[in-house]
N, C-alpha and C. Protein backbone atom coordinates (compact mmCIF):
# COMPACT_ATOMS: atom_id res chain seq x y z
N UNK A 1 8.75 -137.65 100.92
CA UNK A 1 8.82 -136.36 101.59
C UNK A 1 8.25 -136.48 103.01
N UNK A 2 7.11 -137.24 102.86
CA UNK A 2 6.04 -137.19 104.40
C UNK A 2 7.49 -138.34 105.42
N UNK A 3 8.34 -139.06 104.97
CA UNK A 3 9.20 -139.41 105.78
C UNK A 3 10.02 -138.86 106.28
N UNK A 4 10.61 -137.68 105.52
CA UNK A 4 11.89 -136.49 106.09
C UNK A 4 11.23 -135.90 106.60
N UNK A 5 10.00 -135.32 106.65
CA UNK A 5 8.89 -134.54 107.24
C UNK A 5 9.85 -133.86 108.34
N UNK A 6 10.67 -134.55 109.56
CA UNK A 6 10.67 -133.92 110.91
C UNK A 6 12.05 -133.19 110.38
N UNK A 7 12.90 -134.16 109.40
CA UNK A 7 14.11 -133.33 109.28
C UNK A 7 13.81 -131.73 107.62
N UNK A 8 12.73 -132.01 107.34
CA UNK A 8 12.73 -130.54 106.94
C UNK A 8 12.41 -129.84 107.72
N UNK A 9 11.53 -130.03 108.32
CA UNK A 9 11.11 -128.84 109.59
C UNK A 9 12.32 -128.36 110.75
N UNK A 10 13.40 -129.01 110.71
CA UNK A 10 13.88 -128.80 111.44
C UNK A 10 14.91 -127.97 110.31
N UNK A 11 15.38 -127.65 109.54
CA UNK A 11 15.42 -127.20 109.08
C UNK A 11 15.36 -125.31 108.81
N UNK A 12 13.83 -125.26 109.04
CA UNK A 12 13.09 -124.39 109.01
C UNK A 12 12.96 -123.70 110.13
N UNK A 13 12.48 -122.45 110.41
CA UNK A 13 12.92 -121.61 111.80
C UNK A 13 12.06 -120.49 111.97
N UNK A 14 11.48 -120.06 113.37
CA UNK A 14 10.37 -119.20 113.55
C UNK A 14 8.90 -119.63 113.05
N UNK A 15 8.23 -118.87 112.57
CA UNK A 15 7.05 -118.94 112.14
C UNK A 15 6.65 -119.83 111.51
N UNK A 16 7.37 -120.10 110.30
CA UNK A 16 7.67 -121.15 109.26
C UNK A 16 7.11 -122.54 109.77
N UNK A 17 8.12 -122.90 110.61
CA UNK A 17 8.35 -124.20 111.39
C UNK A 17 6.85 -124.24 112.13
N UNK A 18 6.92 -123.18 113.14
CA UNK A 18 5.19 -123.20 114.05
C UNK A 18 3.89 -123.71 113.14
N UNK A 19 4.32 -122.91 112.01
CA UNK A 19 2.58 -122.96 111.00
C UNK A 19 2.83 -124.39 110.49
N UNK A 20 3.66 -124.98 110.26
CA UNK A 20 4.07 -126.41 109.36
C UNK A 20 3.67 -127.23 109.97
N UNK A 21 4.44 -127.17 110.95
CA UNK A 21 4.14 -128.28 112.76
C UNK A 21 2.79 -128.65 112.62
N UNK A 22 1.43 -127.48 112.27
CA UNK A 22 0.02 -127.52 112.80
C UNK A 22 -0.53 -128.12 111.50
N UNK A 23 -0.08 -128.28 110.40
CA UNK A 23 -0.55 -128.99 109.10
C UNK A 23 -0.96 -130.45 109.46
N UNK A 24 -2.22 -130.76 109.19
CA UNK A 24 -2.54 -132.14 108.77
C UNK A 24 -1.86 -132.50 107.61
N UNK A 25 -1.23 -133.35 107.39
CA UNK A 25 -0.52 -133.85 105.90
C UNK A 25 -1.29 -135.01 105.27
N UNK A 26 -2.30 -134.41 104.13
CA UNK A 26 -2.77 -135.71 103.46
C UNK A 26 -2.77 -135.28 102.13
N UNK A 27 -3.26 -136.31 101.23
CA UNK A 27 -3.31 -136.74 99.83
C UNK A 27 -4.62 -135.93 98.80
N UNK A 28 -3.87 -134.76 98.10
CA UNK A 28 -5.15 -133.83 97.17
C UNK A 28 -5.47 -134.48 96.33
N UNK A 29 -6.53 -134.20 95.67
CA UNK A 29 -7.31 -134.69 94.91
C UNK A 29 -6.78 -135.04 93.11
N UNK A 30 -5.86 -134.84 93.48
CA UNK A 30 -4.70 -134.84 92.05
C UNK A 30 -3.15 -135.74 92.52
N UNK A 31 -3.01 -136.13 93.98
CA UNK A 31 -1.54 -136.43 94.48
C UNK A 31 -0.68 -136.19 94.68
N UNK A 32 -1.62 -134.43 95.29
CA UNK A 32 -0.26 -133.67 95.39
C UNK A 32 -0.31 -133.63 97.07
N UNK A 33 0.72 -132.87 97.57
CA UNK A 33 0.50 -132.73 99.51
C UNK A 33 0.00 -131.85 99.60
N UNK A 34 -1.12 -131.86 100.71
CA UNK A 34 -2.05 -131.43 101.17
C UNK A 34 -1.84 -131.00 102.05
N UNK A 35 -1.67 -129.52 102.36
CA UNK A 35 -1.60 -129.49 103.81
C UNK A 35 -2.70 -128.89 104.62
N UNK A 36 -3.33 -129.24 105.45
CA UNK A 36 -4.77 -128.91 105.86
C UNK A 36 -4.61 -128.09 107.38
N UNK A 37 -5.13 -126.89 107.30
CA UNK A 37 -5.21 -125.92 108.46
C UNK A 37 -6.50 -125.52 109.47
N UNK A 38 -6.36 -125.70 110.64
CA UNK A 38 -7.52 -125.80 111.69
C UNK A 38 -7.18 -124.02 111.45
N UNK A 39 -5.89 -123.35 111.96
CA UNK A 39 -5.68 -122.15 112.08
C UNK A 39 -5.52 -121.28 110.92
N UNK A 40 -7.04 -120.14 110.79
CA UNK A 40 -6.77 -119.33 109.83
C UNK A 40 -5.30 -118.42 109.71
N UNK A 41 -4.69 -118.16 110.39
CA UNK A 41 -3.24 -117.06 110.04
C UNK A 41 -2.23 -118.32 109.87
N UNK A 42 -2.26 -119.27 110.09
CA UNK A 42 -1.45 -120.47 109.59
C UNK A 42 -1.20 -120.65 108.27
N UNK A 43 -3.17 -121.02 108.55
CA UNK A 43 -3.19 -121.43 106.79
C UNK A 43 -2.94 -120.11 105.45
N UNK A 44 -3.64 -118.32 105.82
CA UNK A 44 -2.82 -117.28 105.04
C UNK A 44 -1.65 -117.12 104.70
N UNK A 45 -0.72 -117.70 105.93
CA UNK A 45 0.81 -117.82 106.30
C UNK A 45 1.36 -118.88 105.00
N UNK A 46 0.92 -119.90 104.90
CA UNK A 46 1.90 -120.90 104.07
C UNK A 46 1.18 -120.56 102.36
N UNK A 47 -0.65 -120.46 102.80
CA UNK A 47 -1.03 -120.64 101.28
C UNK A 47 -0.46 -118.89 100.45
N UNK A 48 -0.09 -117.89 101.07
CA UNK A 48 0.02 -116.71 100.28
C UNK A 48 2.22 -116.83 100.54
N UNK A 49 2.11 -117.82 101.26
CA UNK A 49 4.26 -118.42 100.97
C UNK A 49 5.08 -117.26 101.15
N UNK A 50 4.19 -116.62 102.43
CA UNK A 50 5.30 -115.80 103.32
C UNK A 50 6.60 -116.53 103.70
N UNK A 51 7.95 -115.79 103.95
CA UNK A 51 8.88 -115.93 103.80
C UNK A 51 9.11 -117.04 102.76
N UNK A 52 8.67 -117.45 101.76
CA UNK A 52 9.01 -118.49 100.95
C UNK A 52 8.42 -119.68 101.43
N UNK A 53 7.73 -120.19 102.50
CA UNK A 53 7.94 -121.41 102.72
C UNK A 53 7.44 -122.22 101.91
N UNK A 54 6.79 -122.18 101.01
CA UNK A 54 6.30 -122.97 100.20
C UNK A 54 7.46 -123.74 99.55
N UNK A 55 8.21 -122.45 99.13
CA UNK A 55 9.36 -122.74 98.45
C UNK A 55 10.36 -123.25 99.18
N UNK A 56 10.73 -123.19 100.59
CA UNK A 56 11.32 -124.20 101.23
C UNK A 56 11.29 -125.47 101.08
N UNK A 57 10.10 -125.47 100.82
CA UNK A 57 9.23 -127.02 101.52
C UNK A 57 9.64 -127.97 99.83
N UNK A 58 10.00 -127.07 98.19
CA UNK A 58 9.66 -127.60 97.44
C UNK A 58 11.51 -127.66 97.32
N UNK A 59 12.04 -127.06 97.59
CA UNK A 59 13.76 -126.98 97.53
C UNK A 59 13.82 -128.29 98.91
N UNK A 60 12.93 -128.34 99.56
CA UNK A 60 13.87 -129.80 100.44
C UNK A 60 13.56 -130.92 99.66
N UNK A 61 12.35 -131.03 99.02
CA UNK A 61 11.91 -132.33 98.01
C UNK A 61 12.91 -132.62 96.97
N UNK A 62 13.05 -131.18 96.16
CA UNK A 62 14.51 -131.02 95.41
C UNK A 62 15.56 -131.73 95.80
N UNK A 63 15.80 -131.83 97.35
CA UNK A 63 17.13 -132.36 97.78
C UNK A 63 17.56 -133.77 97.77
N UNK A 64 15.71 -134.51 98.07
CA UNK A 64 15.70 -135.89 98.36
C UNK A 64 15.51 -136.36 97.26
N UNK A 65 15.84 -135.75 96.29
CA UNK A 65 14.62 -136.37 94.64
C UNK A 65 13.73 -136.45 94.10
N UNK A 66 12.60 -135.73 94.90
CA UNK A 66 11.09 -135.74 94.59
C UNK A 66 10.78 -134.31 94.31
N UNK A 67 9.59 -134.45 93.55
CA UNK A 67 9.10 -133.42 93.11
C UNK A 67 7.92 -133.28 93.35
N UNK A 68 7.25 -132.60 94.37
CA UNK A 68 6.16 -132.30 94.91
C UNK A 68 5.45 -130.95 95.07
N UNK A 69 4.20 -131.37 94.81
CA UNK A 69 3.17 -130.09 94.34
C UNK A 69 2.63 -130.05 95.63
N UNK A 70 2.27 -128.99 95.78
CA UNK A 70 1.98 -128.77 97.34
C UNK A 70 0.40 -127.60 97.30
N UNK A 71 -0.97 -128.15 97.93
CA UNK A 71 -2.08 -127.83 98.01
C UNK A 71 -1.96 -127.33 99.46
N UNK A 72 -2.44 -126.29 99.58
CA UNK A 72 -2.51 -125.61 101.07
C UNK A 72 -4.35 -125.30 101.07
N UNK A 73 -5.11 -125.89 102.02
CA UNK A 73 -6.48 -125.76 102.46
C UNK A 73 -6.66 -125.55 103.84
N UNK A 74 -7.44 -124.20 103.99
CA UNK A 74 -8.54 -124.01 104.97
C UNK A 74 -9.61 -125.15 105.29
N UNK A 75 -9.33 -125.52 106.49
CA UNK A 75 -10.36 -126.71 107.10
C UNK A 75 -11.37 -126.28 107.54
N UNK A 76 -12.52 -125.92 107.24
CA UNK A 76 -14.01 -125.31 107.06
C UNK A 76 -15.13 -126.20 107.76
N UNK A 77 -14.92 -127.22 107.98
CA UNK A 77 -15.61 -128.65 108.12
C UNK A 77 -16.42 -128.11 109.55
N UNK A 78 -15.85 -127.53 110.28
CA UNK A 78 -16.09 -127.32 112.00
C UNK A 78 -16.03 -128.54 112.55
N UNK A 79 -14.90 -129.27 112.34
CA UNK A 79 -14.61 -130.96 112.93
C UNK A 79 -13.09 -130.95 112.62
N UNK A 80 -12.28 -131.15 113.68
CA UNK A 80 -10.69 -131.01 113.95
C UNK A 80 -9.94 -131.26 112.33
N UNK A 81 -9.20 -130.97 112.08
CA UNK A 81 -8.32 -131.63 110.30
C UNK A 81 -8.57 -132.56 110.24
N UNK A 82 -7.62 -133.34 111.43
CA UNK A 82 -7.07 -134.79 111.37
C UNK A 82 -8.43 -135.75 111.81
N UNK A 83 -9.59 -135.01 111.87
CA UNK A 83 -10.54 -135.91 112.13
C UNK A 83 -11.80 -136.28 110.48
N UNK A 84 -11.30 -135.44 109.60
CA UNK A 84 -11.86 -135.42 108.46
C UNK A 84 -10.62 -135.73 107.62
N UNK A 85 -9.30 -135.12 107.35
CA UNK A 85 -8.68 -135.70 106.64
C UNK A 85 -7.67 -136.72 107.20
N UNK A 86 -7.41 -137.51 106.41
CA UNK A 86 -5.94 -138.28 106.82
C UNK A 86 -5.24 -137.88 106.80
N UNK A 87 -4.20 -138.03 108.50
CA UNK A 87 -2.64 -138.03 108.20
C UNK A 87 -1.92 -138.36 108.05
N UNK A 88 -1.44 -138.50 106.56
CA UNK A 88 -0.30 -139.16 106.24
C UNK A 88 0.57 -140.05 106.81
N UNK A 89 1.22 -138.45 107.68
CA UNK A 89 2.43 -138.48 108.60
C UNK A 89 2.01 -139.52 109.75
N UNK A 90 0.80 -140.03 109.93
CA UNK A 90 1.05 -140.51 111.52
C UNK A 90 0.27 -141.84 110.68
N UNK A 91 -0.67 -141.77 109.51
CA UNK A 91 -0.50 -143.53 109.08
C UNK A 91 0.78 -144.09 108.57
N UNK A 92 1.80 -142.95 108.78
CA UNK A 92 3.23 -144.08 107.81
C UNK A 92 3.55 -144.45 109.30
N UNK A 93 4.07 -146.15 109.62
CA UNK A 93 4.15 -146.76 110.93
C UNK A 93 5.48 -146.75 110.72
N UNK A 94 6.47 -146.31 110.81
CA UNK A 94 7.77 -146.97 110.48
C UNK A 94 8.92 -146.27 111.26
N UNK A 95 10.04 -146.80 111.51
CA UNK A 95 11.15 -146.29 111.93
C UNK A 95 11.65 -144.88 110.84
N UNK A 96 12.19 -143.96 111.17
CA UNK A 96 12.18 -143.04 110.40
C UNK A 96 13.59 -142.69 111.03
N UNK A 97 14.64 -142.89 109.66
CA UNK A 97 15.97 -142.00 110.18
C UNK A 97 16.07 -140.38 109.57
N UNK A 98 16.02 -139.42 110.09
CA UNK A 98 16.41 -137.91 110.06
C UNK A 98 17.56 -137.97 109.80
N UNK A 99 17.73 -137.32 108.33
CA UNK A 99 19.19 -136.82 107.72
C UNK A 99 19.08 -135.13 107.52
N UNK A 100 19.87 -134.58 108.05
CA UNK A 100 20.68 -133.16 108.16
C UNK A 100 20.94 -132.93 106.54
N UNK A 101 19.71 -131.68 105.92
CA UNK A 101 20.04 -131.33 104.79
C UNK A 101 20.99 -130.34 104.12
């Protein structure tokens, strides 16, 4: 999933897309995706799955074959996301082809 990452978001449109964009993407405490929020109306935005996006996000996994549980957290730390959690998205080093879902 953290590889299609740019082609679900693109996907996705308005608000949706803005609050997603700002997610740290790392690994919960069970293996599910994590998505970690510096911005409180971000993080209300995805964890209470206004316009669905939650459910976006679990219908594009649907598409690629995976089945992914998805943890939405408030970053509380007072130290940036990506400086307490890992991101996924930017330790995977690799060429990444975007397919149109």
């Amino acid at each position: 999933m953290l590889t299609n990452w740019g082609g679900i978001l693109s996907q996705l449109t308005g608000v949706t897309k803005t609050y997603l964009k700002m997610a740290t993407r790392s690994l919960g405490p069970n293996g599910e995706l994590m998505l970690v929020f510096d911005d409180k109306n971000a993080y209300e935005y995805v964890e209470q799955n206004r316009s669905d996006c939650q459910d976006a996000l679990k219908a594009a996994a649907d598409r690629i074959g995976k089945e992914v549980a998805i943890l939405v957290k408030l970053n509380d730390t007072g130290h940036a996301s990506d400086e307490v959690y890992p991101d996924l998205g930017a330790l995977i080093q690799m060429d990444i082809e975007e397919e149109d879902f």
